[in-house]
N, C-alpha and C. Protein backbone atom coordinates (compact mmCIF):
# COMPACT_ATOMS: atom_id res chain seq x y z
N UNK A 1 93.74 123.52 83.22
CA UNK A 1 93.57 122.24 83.88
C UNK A 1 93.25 122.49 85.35
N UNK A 2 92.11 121.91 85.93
CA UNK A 2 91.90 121.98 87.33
C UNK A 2 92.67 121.03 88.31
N UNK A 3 92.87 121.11 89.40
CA UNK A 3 93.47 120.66 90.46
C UNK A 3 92.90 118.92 90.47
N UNK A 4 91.83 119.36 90.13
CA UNK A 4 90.78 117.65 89.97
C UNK A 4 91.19 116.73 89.10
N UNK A 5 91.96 117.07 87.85
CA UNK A 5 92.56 116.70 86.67
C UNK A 5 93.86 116.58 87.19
N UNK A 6 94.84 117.44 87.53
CA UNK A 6 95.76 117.49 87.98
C UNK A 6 96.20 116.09 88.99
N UNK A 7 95.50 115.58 89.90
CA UNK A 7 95.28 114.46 90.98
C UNK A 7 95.32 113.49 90.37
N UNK A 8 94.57 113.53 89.28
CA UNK A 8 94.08 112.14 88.09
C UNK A 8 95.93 111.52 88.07
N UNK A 9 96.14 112.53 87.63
CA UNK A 9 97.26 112.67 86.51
C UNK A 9 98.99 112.24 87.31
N UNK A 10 98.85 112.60 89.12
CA UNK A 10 99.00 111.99 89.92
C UNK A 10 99.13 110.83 90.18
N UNK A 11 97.70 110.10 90.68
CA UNK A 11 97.27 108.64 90.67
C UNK A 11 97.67 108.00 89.31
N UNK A 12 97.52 107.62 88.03
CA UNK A 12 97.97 107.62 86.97
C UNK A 12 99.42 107.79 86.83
N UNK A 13 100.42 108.88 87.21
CA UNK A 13 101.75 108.52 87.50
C UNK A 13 102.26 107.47 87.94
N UNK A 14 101.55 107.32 89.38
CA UNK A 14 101.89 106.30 90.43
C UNK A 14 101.60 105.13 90.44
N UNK A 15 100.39 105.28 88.95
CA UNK A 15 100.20 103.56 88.69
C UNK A 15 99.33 103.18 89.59
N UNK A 16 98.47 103.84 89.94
CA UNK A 16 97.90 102.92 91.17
C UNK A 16 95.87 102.99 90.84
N UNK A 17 95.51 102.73 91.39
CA UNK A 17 93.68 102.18 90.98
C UNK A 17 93.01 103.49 91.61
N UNK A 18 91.90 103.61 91.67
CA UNK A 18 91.30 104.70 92.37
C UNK A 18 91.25 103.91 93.60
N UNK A 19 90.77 102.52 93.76
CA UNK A 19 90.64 102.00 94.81
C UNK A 19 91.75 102.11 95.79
N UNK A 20 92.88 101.49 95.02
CA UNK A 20 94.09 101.57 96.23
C UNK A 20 94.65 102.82 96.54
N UNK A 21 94.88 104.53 95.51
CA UNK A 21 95.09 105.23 95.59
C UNK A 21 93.64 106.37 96.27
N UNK A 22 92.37 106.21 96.71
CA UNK A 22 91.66 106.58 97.33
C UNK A 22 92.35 105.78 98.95
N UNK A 23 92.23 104.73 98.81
CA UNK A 23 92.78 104.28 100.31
C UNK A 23 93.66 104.58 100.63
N UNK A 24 94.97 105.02 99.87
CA UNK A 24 95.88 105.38 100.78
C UNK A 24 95.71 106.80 101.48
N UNK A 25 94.79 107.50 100.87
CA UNK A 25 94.37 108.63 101.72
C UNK A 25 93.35 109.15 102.19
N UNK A 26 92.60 107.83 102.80
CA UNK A 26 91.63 107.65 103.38
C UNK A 26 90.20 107.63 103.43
N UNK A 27 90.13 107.82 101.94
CA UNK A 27 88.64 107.67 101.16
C UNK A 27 88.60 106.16 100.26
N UNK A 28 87.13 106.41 100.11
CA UNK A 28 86.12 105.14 99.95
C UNK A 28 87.09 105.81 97.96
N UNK A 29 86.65 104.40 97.22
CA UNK A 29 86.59 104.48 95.40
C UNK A 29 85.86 105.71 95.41
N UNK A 30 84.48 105.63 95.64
CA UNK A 30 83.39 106.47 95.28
C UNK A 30 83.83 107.64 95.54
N UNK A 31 84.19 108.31 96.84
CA UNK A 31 84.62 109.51 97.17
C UNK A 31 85.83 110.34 96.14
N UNK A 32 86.83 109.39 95.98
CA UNK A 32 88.13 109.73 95.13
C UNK A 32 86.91 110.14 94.24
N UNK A 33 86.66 109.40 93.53
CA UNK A 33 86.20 108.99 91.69
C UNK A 33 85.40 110.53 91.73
N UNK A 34 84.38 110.72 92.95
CA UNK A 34 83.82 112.21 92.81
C UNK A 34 85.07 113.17 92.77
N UNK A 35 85.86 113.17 93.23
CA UNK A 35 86.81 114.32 93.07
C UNK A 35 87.63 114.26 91.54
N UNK A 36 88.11 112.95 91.47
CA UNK A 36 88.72 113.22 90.23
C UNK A 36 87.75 113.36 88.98
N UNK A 37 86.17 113.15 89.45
CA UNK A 37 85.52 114.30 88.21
C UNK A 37 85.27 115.56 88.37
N UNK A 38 85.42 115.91 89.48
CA UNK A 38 85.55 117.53 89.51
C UNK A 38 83.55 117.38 90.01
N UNK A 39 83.45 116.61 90.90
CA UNK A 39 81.68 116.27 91.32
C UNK A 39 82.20 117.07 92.76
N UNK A 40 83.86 117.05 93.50
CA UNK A 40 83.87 117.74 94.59
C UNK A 40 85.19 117.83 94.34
N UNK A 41 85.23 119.37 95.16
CA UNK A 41 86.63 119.73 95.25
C UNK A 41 88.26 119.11 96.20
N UNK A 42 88.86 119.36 95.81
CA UNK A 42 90.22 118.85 96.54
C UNK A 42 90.47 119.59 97.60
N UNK A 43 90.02 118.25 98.74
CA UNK A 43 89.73 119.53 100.15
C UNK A 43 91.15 119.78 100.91
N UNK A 44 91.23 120.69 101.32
CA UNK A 44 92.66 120.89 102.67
C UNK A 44 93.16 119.41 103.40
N UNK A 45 92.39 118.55 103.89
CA UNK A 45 92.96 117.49 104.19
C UNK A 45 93.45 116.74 103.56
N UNK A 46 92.70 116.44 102.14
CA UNK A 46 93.17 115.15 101.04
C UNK A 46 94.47 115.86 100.59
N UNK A 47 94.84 117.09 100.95
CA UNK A 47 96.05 117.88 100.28
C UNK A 47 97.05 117.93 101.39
N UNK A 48 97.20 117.76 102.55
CA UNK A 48 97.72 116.95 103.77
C UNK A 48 97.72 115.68 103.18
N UNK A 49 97.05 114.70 103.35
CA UNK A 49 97.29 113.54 103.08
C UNK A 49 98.23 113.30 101.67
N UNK A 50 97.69 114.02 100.49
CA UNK A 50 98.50 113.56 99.49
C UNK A 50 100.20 114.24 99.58
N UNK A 51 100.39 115.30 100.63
CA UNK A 51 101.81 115.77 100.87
C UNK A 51 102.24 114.61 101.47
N UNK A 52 101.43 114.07 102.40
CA UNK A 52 102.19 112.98 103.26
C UNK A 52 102.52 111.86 103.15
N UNK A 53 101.55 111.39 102.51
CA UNK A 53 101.43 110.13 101.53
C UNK A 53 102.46 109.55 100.20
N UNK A 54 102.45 111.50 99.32
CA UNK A 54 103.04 110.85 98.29
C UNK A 54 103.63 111.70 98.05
N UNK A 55 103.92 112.70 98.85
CA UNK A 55 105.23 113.51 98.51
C UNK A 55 104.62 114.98 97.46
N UNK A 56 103.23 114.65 97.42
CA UNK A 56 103.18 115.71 96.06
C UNK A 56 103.16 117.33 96.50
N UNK A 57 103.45 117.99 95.71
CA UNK A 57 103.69 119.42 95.83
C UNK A 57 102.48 119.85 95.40
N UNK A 58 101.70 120.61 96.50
CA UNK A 58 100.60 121.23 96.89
C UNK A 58 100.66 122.14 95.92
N UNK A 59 101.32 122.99 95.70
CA UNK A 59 101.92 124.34 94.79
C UNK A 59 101.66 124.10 93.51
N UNK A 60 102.23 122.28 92.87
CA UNK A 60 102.11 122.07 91.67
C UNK A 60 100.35 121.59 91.29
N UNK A 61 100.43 120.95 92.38
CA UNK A 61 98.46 120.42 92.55
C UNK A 61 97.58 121.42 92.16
N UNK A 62 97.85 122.79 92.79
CA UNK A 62 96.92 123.81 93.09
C UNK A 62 97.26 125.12 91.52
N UNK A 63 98.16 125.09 91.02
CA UNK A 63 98.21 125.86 89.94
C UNK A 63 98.88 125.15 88.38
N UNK A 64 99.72 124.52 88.58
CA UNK A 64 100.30 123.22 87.79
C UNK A 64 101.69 123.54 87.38
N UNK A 65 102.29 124.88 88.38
CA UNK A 65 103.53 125.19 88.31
C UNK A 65 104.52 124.43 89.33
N UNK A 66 105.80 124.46 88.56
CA UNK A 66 106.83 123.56 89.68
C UNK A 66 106.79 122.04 89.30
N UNK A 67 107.16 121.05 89.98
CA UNK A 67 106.93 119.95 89.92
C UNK A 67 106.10 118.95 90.61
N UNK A 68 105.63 118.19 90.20
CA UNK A 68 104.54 117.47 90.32
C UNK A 68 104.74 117.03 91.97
N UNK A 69 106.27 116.19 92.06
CA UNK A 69 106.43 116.35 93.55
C UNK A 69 108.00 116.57 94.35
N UNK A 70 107.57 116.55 95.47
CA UNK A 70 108.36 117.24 96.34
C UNK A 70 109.88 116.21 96.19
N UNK A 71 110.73 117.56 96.19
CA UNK A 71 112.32 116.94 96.26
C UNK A 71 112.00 116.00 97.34
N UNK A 72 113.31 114.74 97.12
CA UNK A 72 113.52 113.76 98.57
C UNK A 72 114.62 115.37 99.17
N UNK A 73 114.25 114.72 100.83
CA UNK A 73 114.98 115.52 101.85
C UNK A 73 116.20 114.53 101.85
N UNK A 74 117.68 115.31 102.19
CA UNK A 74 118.29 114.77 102.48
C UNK A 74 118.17 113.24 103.57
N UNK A 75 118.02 113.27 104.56
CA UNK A 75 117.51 111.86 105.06
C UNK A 75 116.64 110.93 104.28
N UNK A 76 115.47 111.10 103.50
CA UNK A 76 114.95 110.37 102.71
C UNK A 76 115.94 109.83 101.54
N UNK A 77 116.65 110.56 101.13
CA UNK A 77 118.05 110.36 100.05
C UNK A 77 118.96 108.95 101.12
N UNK A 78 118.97 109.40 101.96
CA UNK A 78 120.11 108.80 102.94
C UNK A 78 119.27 107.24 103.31
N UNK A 79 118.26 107.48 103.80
CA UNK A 79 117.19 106.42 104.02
C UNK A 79 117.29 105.26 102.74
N UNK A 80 116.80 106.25 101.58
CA UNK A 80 117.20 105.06 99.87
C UNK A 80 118.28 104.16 100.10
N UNK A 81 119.32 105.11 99.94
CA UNK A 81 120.75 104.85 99.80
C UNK A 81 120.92 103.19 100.68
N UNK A 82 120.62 103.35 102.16
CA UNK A 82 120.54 102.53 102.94
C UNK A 82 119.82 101.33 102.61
N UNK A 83 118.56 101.39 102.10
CA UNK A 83 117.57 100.48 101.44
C UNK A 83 118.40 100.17 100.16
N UNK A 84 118.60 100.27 99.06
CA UNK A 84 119.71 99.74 97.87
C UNK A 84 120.47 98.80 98.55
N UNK A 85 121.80 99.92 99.53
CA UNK A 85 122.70 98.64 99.79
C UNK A 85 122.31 97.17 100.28
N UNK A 86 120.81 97.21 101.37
CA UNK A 86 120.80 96.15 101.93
C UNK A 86 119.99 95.03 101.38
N UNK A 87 119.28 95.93 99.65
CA UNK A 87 119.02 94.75 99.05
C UNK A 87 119.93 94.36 98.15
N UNK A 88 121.19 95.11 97.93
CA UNK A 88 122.14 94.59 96.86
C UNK A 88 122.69 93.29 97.77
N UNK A 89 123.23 93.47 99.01
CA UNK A 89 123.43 92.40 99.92
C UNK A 89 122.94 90.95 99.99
N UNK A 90 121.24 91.42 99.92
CA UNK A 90 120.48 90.38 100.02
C UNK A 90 120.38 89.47 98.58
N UNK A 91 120.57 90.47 97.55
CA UNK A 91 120.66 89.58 96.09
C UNK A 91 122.28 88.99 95.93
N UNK A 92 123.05 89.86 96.37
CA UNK A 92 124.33 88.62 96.57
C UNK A 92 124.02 87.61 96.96
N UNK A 93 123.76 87.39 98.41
CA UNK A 93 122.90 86.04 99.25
C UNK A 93 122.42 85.36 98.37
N UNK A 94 121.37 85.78 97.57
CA UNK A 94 120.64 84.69 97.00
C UNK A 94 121.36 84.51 96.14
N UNK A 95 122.47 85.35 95.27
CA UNK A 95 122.65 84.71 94.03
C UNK A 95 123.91 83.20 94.56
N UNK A 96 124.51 83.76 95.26
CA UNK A 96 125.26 82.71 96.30
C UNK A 96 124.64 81.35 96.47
N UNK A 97 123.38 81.70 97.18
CA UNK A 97 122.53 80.28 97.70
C UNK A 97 122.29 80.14 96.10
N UNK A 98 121.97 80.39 95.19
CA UNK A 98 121.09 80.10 93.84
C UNK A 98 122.37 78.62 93.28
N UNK A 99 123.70 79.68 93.33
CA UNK A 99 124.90 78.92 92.56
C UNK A 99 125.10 77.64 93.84
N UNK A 100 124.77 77.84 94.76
CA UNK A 100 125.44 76.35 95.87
C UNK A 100 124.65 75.36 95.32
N UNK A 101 123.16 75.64 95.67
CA UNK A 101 121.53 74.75 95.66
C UNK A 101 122.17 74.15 93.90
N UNK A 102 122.41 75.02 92.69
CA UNK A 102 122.89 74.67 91.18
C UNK A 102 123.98 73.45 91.42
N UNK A 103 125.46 73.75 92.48
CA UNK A 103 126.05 73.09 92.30
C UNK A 103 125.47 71.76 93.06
N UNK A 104 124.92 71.22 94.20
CA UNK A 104 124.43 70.63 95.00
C UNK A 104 123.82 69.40 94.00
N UNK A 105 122.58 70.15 92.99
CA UNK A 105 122.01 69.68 92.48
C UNK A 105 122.31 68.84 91.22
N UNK A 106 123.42 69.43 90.64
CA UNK A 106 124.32 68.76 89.85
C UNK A 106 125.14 67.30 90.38
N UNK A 107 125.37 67.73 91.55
CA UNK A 107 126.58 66.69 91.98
C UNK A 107 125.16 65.73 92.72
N UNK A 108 123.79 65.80 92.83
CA UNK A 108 123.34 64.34 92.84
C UNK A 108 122.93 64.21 91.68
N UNK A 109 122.75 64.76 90.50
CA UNK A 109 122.56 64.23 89.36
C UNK A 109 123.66 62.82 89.19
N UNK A 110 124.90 63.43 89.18
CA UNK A 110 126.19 62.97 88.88
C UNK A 110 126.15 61.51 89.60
N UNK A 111 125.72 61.31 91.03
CA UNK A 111 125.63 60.20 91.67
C UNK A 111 124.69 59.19 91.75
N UNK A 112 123.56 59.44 91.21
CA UNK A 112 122.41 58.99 90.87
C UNK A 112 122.30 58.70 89.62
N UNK A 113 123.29 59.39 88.64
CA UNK A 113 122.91 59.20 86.93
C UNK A 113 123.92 57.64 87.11
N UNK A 114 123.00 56.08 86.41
CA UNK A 114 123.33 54.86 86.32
C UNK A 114 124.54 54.92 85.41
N UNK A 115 124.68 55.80 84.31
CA UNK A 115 125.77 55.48 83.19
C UNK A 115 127.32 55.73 84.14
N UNK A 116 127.16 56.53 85.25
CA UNK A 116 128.39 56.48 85.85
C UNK A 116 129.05 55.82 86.90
């Protein structure tokens, strides 16, 4: 398997289009789409960009040993961690506002419904 295949297989992980996954590393559709047919090679920069971008392991890109991508660094671990709690927070909030706005809405049913 070439490095060109390998990228595919990448983009395709990540779920993402040639379009939006060419843009995030700074090429046109057309440009990606030539590389991931193997029309041009996977240059030193797009291999910068895709370390930087998406974490992938150059090592695994370039021979197809190791893993596809790079461990999180401790701070990136720590960074997550931080991101979780403050949306578990934020879905408390809403589930909070969800049950008030529920009860709210009930109790003008209740005052507005004629049978009572």
């Amino acid at each position: 398997m070439t490095e060109n295949q390998r990228l595919k297989i990448v983009r395709k992980f990540l779920n993402r289009t040639q379009v939006d996954f060419a843009s995030s590393i700074g090429l046109t559709q057309a440009g990606y789409s030539d590389i991931e047919r193997g029309k041009n090679n996977v240059s030193g920069k797009i291999k910068i960009l895709l370390k930087r971008e998406h974490d992938v392991n150059i090592s695994w890109l370039e021979t197809g040993d190791g893993e596809m991508f790079l461990p999180m660094s401790e701070k990136q671990k720590t960074e997550e961690q931080a991101e979780i709690y403050k949306l578990k927070l934020e879905i408390e909030r809403l589930e909070k506002e969800n049950n008030r706005l529920i009860s709210e809405n009930n109790q003008l049913r209740k005052t507005s419904d004629p049978r009572n």
